[in-house]
Protein backbone atom coordinates (compact mmCIF):
# COMPACT_ATOMS: atom_id res chain seq x y z
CA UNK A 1 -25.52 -146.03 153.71
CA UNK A 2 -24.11 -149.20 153.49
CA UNK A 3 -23.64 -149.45 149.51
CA UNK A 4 -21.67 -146.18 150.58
CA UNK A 5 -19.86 -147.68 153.06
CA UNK A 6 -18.42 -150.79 150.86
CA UNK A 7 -17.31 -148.50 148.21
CA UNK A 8 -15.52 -146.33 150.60
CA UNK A 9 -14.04 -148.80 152.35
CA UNK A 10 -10.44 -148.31 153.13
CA UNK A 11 -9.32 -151.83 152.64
CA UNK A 12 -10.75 -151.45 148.65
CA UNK A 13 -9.20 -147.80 148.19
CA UNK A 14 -8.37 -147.27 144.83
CA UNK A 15 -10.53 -150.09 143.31
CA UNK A 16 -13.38 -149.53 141.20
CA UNK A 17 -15.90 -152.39 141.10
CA UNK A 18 -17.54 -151.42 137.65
CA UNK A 19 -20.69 -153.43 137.44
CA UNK A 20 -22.83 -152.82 140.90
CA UNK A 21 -26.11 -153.96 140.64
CA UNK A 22 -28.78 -156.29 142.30
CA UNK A 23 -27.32 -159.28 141.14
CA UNK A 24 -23.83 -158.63 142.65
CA UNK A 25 -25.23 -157.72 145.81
CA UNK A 26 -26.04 -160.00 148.91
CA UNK A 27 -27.36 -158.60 152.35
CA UNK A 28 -26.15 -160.87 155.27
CA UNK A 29 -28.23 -162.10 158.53
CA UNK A 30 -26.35 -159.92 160.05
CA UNK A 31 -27.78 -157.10 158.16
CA UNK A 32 -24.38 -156.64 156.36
CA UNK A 33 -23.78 -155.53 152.64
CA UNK A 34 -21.87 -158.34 150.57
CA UNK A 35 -20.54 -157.13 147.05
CA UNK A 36 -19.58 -159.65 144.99
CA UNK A 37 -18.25 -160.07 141.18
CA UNK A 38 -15.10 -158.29 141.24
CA UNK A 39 -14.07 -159.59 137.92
CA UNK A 40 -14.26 -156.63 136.38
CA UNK A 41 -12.90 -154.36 138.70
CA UNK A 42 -9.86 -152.19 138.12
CA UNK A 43 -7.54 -150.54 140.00
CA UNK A 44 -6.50 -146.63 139.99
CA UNK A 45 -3.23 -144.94 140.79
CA UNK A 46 -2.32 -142.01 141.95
CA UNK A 47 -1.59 -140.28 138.97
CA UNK A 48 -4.40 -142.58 136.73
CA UNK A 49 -7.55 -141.33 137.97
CA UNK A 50 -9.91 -143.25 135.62
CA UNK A 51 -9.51 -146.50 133.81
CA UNK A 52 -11.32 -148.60 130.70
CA UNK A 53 -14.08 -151.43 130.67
CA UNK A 54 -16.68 -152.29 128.60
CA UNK A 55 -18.22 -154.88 130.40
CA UNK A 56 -21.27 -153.40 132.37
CA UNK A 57 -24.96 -153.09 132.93
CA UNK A 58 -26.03 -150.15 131.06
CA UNK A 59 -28.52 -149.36 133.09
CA UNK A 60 -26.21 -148.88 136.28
CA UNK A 61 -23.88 -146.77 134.00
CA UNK A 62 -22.78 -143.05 134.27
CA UNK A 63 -23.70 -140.85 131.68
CA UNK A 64 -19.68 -140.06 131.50
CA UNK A 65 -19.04 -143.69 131.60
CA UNK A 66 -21.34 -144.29 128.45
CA UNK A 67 -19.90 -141.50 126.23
CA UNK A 68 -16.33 -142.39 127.07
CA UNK A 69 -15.72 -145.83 128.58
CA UNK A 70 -13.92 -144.41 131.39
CA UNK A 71 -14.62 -145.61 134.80
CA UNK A 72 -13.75 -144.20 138.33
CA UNK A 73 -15.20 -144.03 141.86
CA UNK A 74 -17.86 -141.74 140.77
CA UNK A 75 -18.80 -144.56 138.19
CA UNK A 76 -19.90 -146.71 141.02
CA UNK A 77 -21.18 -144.01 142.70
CA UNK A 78 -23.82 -143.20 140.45
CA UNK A 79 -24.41 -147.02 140.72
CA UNK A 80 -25.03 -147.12 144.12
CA UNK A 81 -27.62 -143.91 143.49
CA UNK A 82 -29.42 -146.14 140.95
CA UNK A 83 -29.79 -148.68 143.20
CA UNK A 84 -31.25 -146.48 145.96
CA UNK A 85 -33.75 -145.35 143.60
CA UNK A 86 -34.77 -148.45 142.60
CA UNK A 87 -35.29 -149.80 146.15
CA UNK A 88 -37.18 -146.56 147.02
CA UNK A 89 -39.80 -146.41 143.75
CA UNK A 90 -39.50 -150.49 142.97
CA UNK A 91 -37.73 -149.38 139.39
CA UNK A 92 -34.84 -148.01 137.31
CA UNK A 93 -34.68 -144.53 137.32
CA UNK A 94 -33.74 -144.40 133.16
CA UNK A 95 -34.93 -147.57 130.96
CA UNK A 96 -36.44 -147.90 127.48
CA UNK A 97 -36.77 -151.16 125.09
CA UNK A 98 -33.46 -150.94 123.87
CA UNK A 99 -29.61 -150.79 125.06
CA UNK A 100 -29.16 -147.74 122.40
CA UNK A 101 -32.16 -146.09 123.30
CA UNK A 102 -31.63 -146.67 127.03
CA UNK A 103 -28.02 -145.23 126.69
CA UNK A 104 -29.42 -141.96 124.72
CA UNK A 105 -31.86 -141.34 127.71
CA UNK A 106 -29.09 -141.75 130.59
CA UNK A 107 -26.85 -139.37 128.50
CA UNK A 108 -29.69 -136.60 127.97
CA UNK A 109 -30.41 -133.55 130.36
CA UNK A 110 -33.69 -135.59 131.16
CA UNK A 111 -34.08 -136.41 134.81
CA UNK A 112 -35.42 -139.32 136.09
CA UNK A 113 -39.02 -139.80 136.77
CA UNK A 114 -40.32 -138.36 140.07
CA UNK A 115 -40.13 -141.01 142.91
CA UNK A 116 -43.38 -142.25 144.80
CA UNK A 117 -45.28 -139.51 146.36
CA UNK A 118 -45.01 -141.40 149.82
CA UNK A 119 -40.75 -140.91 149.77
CA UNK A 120 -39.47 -138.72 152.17
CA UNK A 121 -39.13 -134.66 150.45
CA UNK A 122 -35.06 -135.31 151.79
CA UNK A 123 -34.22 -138.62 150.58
CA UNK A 124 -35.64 -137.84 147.37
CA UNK A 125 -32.95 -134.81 147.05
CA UNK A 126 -30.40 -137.24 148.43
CA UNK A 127 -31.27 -139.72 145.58
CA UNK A 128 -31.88 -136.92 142.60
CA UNK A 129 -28.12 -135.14 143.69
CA UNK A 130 -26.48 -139.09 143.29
CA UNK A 131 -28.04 -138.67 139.57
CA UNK A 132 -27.71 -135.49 138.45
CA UNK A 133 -26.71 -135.37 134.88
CA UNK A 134 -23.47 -132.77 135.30
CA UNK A 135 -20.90 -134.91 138.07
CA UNK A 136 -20.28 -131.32 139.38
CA UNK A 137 -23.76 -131.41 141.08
CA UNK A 138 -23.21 -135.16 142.74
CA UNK A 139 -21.65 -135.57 145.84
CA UNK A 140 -17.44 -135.96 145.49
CA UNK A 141 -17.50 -138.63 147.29
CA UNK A 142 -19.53 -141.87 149.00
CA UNK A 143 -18.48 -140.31 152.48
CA UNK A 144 -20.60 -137.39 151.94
CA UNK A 145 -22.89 -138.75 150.28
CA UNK A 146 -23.40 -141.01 153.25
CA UNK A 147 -22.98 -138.65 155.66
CA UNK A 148 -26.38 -136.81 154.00
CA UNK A 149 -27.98 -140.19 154.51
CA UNK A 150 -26.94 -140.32 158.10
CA UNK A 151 -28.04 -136.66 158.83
CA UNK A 152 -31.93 -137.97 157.04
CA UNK A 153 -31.58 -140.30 159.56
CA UNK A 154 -31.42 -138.64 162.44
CA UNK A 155 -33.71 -136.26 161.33
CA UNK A 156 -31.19 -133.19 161.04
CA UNK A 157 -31.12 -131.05 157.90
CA UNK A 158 -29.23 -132.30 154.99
CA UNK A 159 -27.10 -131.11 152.49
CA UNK A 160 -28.42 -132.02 149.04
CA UNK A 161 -30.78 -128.69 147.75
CA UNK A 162 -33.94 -129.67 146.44
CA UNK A 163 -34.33 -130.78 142.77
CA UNK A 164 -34.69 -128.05 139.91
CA UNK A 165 -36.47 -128.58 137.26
CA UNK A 166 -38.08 -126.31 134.56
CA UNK A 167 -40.52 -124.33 134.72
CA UNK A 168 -43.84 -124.38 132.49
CA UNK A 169 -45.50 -121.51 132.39
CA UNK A 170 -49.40 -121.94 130.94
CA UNK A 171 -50.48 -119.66 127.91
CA UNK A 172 -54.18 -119.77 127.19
CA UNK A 173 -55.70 -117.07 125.13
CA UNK A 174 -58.25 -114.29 126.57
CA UNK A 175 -61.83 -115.15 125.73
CA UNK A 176 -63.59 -112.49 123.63
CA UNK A 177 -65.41 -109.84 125.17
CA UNK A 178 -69.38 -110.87 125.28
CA UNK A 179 -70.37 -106.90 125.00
CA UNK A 180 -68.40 -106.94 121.72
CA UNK A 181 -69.91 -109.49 120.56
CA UNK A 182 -73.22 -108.60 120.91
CA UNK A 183 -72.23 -105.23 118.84
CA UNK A 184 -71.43 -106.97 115.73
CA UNK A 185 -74.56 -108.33 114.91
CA UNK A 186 -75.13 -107.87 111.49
CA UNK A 187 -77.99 -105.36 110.28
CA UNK A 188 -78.03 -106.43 106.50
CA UNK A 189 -82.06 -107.82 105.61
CA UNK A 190 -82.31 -112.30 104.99
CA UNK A 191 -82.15 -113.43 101.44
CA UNK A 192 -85.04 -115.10 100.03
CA UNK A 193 -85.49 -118.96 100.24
CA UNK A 194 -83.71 -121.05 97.84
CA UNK A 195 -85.65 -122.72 95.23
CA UNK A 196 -86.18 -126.55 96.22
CA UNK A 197 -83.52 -128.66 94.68
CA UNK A 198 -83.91 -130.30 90.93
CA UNK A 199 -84.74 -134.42 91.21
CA UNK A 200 -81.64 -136.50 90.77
CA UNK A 201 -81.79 -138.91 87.93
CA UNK A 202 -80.52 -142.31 88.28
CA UNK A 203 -76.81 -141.43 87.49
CA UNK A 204 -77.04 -138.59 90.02
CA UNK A 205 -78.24 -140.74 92.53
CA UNK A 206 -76.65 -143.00 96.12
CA UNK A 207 -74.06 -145.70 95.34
CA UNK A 208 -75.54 -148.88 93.82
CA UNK A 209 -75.48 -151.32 96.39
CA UNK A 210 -72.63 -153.62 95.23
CA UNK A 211 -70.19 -150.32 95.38
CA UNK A 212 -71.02 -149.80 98.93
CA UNK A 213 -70.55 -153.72 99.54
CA UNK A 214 -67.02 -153.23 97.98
CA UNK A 215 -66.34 -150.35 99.72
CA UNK A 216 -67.19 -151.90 103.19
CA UNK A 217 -65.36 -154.23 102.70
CA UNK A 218 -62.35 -152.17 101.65
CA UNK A 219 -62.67 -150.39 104.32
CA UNK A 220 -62.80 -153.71 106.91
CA UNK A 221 -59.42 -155.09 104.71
CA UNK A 222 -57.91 -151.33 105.56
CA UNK A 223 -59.11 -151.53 109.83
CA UNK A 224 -57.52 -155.23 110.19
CA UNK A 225 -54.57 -154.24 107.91
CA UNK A 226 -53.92 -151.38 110.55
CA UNK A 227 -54.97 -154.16 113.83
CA UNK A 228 -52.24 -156.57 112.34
CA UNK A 229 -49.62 -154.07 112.02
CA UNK A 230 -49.71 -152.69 115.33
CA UNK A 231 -49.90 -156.46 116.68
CA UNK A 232 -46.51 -156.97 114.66
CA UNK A 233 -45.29 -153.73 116.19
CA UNK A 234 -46.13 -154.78 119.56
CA UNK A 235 -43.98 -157.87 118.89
CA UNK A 236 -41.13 -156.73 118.19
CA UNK A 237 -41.45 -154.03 121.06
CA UNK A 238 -41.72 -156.63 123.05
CA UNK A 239 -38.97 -158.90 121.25
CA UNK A 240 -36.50 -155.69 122.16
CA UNK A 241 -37.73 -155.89 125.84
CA UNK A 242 -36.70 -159.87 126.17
CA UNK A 243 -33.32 -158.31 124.29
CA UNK A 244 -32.73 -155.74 126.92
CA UNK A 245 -33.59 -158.26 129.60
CA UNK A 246 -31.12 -160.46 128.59
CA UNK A 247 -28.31 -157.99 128.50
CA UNK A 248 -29.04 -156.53 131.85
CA UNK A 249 -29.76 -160.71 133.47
CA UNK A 250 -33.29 -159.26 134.30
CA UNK A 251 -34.71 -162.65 133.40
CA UNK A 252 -34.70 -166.04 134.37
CA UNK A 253 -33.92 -168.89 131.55
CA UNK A 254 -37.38 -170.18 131.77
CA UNK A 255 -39.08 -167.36 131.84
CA UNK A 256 -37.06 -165.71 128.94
CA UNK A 257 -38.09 -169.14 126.85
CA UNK A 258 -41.40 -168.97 127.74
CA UNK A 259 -41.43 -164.84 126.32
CA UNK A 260 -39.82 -166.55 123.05
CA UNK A 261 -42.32 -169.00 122.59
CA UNK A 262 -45.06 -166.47 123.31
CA UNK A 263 -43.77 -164.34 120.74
CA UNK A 264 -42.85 -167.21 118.22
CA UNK A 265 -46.27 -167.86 118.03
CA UNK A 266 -47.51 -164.49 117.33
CA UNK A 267 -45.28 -163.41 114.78
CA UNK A 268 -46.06 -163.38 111.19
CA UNK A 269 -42.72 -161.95 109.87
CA UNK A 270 -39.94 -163.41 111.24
CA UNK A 271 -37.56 -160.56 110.82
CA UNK A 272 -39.40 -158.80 113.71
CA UNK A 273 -38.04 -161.58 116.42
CA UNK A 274 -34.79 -161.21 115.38
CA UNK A 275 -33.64 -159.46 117.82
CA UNK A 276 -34.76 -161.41 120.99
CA UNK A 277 -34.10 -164.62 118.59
CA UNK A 278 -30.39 -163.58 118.45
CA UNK A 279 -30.06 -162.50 122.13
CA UNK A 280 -31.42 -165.98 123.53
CA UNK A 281 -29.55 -167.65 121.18
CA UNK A 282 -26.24 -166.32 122.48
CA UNK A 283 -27.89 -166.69 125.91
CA UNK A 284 -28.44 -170.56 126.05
CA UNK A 285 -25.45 -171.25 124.05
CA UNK A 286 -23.19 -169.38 126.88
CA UNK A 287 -24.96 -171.24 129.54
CA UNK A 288 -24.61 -174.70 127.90
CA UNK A 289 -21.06 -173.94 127.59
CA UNK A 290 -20.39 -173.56 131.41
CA UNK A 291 -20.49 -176.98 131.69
CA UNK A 292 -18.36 -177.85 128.60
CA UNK A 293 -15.55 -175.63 129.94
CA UNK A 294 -15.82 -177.21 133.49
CA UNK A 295 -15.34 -180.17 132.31
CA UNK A 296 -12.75 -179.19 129.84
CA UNK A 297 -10.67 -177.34 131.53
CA UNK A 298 -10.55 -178.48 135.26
CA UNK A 299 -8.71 -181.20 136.73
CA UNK A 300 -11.59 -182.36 139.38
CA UNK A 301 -14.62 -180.86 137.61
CA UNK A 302 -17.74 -181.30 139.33
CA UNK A 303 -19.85 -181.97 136.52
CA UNK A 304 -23.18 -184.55 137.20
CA UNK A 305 -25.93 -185.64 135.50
CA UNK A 306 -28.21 -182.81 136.98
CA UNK A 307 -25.46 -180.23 134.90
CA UNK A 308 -25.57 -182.48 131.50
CA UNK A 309 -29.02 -182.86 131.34
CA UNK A 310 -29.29 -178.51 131.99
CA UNK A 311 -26.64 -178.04 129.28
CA UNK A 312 -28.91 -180.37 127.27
CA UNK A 313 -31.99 -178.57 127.37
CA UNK A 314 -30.14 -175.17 126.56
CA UNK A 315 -28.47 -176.27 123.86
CA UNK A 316 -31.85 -178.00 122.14
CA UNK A 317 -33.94 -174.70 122.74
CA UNK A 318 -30.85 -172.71 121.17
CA UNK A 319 -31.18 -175.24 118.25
CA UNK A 320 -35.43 -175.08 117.53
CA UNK A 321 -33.89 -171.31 117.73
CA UNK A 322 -31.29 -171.89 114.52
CA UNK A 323 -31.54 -175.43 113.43
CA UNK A 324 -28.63 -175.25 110.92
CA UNK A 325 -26.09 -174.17 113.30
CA UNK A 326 -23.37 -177.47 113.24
CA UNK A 327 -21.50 -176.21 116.41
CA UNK A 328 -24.64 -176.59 118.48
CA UNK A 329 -25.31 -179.65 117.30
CA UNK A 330 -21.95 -181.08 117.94
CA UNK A 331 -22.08 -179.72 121.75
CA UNK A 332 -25.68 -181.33 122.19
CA UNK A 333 -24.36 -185.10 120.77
CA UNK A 334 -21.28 -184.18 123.21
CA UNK A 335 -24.24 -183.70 126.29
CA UNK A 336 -26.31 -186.41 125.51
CA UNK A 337 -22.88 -188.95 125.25
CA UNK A 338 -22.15 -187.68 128.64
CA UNK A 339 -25.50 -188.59 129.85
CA UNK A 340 -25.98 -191.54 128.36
CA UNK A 341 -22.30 -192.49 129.58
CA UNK A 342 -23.80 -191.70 133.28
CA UNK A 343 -27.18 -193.76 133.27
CA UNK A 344 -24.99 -197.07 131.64
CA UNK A 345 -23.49 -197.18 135.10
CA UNK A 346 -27.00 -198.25 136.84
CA UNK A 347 -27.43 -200.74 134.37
CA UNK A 348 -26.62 -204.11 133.49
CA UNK A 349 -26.05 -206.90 130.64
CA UNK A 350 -27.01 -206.03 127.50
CA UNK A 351 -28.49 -202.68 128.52
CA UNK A 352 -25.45 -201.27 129.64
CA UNK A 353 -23.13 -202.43 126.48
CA UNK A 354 -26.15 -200.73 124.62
CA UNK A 355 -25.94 -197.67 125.99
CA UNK A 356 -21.96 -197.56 126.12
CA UNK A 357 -22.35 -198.06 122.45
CA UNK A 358 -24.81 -195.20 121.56
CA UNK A 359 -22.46 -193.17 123.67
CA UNK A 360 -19.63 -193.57 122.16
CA UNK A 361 -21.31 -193.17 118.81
CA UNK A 362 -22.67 -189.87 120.01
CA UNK A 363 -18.64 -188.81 121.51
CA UNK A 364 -17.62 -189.90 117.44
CA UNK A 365 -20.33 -187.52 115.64
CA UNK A 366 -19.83 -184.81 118.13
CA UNK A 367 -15.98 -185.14 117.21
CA UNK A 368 -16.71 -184.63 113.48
CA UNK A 369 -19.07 -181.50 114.32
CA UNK A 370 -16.71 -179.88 116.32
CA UNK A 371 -13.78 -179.17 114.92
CA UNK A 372 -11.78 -177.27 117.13
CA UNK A 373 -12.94 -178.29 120.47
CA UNK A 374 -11.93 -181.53 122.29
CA UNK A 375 -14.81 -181.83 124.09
CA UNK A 376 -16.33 -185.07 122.39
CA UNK A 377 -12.64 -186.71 122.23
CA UNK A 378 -12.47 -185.99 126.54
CA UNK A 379 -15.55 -188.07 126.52
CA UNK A 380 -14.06 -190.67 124.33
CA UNK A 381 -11.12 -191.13 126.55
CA UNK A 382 -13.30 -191.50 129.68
CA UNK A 383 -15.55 -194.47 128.50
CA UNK A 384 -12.56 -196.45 126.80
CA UNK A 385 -10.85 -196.27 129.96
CA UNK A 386 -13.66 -196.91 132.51
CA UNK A 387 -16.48 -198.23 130.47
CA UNK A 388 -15.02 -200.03 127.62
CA UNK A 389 -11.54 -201.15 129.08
CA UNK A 390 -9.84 -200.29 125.63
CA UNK A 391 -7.21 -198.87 126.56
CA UNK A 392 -5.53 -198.21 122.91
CA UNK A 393 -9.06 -196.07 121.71
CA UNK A 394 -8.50 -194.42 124.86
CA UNK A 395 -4.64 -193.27 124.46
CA UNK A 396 -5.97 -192.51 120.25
CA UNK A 397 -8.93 -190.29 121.50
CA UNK A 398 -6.86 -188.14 124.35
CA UNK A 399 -4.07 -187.88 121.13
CA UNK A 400 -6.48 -186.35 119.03
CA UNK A 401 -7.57 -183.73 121.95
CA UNK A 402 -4.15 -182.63 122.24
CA UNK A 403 -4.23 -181.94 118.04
CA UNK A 404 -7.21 -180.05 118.93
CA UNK A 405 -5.31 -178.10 121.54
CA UNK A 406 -5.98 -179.53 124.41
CA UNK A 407 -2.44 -181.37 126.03
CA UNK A 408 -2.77 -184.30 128.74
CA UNK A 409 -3.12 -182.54 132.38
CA UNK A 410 -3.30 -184.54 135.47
CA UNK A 411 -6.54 -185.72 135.08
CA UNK A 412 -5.89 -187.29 131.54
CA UNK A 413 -2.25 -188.84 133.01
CA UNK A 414 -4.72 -190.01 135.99
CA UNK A 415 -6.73 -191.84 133.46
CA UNK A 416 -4.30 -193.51 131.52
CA UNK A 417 -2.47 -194.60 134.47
CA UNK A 418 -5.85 -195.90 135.66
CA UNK A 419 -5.98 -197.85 132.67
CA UNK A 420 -2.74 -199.42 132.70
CA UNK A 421 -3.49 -200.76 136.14
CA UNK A 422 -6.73 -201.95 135.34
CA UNK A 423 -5.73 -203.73 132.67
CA UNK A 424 -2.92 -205.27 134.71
CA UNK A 425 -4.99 -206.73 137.19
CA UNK A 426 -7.27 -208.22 134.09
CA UNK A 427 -4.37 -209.84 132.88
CA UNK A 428 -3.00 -211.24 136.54
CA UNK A 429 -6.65 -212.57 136.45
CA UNK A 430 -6.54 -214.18 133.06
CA UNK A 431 -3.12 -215.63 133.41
CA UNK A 432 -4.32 -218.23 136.21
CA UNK A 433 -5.83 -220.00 133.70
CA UNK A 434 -2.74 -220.51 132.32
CA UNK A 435 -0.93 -222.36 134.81
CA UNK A 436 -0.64 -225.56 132.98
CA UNK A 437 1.35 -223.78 130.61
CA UNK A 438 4.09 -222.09 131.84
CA UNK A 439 4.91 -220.84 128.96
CA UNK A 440 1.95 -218.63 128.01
CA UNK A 441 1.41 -217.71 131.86
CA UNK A 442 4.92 -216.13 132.07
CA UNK A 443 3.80 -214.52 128.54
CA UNK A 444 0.98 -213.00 130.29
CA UNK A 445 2.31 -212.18 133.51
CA UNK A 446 5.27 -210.04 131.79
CA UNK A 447 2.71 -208.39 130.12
CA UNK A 448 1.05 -207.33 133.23
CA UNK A 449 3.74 -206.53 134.79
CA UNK A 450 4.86 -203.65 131.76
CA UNK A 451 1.00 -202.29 132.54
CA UNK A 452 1.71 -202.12 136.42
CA UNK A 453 5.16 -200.25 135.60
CA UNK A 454 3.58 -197.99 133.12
CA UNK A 455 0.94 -197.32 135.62
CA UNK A 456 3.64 -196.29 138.10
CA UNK A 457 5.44 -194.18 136.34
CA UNK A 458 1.55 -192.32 135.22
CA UNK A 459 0.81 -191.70 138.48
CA UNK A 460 3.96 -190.11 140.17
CA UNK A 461 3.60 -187.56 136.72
CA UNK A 462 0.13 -186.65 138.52
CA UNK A 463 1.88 -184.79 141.53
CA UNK A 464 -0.63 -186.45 144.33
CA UNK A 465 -3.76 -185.74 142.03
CA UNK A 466 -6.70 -187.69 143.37
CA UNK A 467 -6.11 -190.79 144.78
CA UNK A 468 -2.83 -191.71 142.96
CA UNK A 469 -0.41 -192.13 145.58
CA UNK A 470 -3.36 -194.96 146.62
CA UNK A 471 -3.59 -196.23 143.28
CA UNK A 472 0.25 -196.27 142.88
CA UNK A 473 0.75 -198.35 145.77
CA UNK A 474 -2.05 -200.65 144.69
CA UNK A 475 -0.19 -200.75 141.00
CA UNK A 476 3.43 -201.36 142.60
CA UNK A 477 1.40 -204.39 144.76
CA UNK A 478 0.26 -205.50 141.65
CA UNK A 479 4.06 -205.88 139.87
CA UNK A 480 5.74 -207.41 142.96
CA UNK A 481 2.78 -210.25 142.89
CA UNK A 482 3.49 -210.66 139.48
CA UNK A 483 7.22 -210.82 139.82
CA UNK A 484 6.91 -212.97 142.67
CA UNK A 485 5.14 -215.69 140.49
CA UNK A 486 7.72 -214.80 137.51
CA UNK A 487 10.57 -215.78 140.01
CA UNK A 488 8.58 -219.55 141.20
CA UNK A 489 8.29 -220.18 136.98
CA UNK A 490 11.93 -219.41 136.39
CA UNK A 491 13.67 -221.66 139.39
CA UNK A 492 14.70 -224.43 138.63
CA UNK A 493 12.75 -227.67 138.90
CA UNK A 494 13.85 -230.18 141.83
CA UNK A 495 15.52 -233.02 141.14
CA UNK A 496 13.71 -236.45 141.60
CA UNK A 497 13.79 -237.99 144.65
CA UNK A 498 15.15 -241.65 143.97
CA UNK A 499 13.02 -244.46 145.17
């Protein structure tokens, strides 16, 4: 009643959600249905009365949906009587081992199977009328449909007519009549014994011994021949199911590697995996890039070492899966130069430059994998900046991202502004040792001084990103120190005071 409720709801007239299932629904404290995922959904018009999408859970799908990629409210409909036959009998009402095969049984005249003898004779016509095969025999709409519910409820009759289904009619044939029988015995006389049989010489005798021995063992070769090849069948049965499992999110990542691995070590002929072997692939690879695109392509990504080291794991099971592919490989050096980027900051001395350093050589033969992705240069520019304080590798790697096709947002002006000022401050720092030498302390103080100015101008390009009206202010402090000890080096010295 509730599913029914959502769908109907005023406020989403005219929407269709497209892809109801388990995992897009949430049931409150309160008791209250939650759909979420409405990425998918479209919206009809009045004189558009279906629309297109191919993006769905087969097993929620109409038959009509399947055969013609159209979608409307009786699309979710049928959804929603899917999913009150699964709650009722604890599974889908049509699956098989495979989307094609799963599709072909939804489209047939086949109903599903009956529900649990303990379901209510009424809610069991409710559910079958939600999934009849011709839409004319559904309910029109989710109102009536939950108005049947309702009228279950309160114990008054409902309208949904039971279920028909075909007939079978047993034929068995008519036994013989015993009195006929008996009158057909035959009356002619017995024939006289046979002679007793000639002896068998040798060649007319059993098998020798050493044929039967061959032919025992033929035989055992033919029995484990036939054991073997239903084993291999049963594989890749089962290597369809993790397939199908996949597609539909019925599986967990762990438990879908742990399947692989199972099966991996029973196959003999690798062909027979390729199904789930493709499948998880694609899986781990889309998971892994999550995280890459996060961090990619938002501003404020919040991206830690719990979400690198995930997005490491993925990508190194979706490599043992196709160790040749070079994109992969690229992404995992990308991960593990992220996380080794992270774990430098807890450390000190030698250690940390250590770690910077395989970093960074990771970020450099991630770049040379992955050839259309800036992932590995992103990296690049955040250790130079932070880590490193080289802020010319820096300014080179976020260049070669925007080559790659990936411009400077306000993160990447953030960072370079962030540089600017820190190296500013270094050089206010370092130019104190100057100050018996005017001459290379103004040097160094006009240098700073371009830094804090460059900074400046950085951070107001950032639009209030972050902290950068902070940092600004902390970058303008910085030049009006530095002019203020330009001006004391440029007065003029005072004269002598004559004894």
């Amino acid at each position: 009643q509730s599913f029914n409720t959502v769908i109907d709801d005023k406020r989403f007239a005219g929407i269709v959600h497209g892809d109801l299932k388990p995992k897009n629904i949430r049931v409150a404290t309160s008791g209250q249905i939650k759909v979420l995922d409405f990425g998918i959904a479209k919206a009809l018009s009045h004189t558009r009365k279906h629309t297109v999408n191919l993006f769905a859970s087969a097993a929620y799908c109409s038959p009509e949906r399947l055969e013609t990629q159209n979608m409307n409210l009786q699309s979710d409909l049928w959804s929603v009587g899917v999913l009150l036959y699964q709650m009722i009998a604890a599974r889908l009402p049509f699956d098989d081992t495979s989307r094609e095969r799963l599709e072909r049984r939804i489209r047939s005249y086949q109903p599903p199977d009956p529900l649990p003898p303990e379901c209510p004779e009424p809610l069991s016509h409710i559910a079958f009328k939600m999934l009849a095969r011709d839409p004319a025999r559904r309910y029109p709409s989710a109102a009536e449909a939950r108005a049947d519910l309702m009228r279950w409820r309160d114990g008054q009759p409902i309208a949904a007519p039971a279920f028909e289904s075909e007939a079978t009619v047993r034929t068995s044939a008519t036994p013989p009549d015993a009195d006929f029988q008996d009158s057909t015995v035959r009356t002619v006389p017995p024939l006289p014994p046979l002679p007793p049989a000639p002896r068998r010489g040798l060649l007319h005798g059993p098998f020798p011994r050493p044929l039967m021995g061959c032919f025992a063992v033929f035989l055992g070769v033919v029995v484990l021949g036939i054991i073997f090849a239903f084993m291999q069948l049963d594989v890749w049965r089962k290597s369809e199911s993790l397939k199908t499992d996949l597609a539909t999110e019925h599986v967990s990542d762990e438990d879908a590697w742990g399947r692989y691995q199972n099966l991996q070590s029973r196959i003999h002929f690798p062909g027979l995996l390729w199904p789930a072997r493709t499948s998880l692939k694609k899986h781990l690879a889309t998971a892994a890039d999550a995280t890459l695109l996060e961090y990619r392509n938002s501003d404020a990504p919040q991206i830690y070492l719990k979400q690198w080291t995930r997005a490491r794991t993925a990508l190194l099971r979706a490599l043992d899966i196709d160790p040749d592919d070079r994109e992969l490989r690229g992404k995992l050096l990308v991960c593990e130069g992220q996380i080794d980027r992270i774990l430098a900051g807890s450390l000190k001395g030698d250690a940390r430059q250590k770690r910077l350093n395989t970093a960074v050589a990771r970020f450099r033969e991630g770049a040379g994998l992955l050839r259309n992705t800036p992932d590995a240069e992103l990296g690049l520019a955040r250790i130079y900046t932070y880590d490193l304080n080289d802020l010319e590798q820096a300014e080179e790697a976020l260049a070669k991202a925007a080559d790659k096709g990936h411009p400077a947002g306000k993160r990447e002006q953030a960072q370079l502004a962030d540089g600017y000022r820190r190296r500013g401050d270094r050089i206010w720092r370092e130019s104190r040792a100057f100050q018996k030498f005017p001459d290379r302390e103004q040097e160094s103080l006009e240098k700073a001084r371009q830094d804090y100015m460059k900074a400046q101008e950085l951070y107001q390009k950032t639009e209030l990103f972050g902290d950068a009206a902070r940092n600004e202010m902390l970058a303008l402090d910085g030049q009006h120190r530095v002019e203020q000890r330009l001006d004391q080096l440029r007065a003029p010295a005072a004269p002598a005071v004559p004894q």
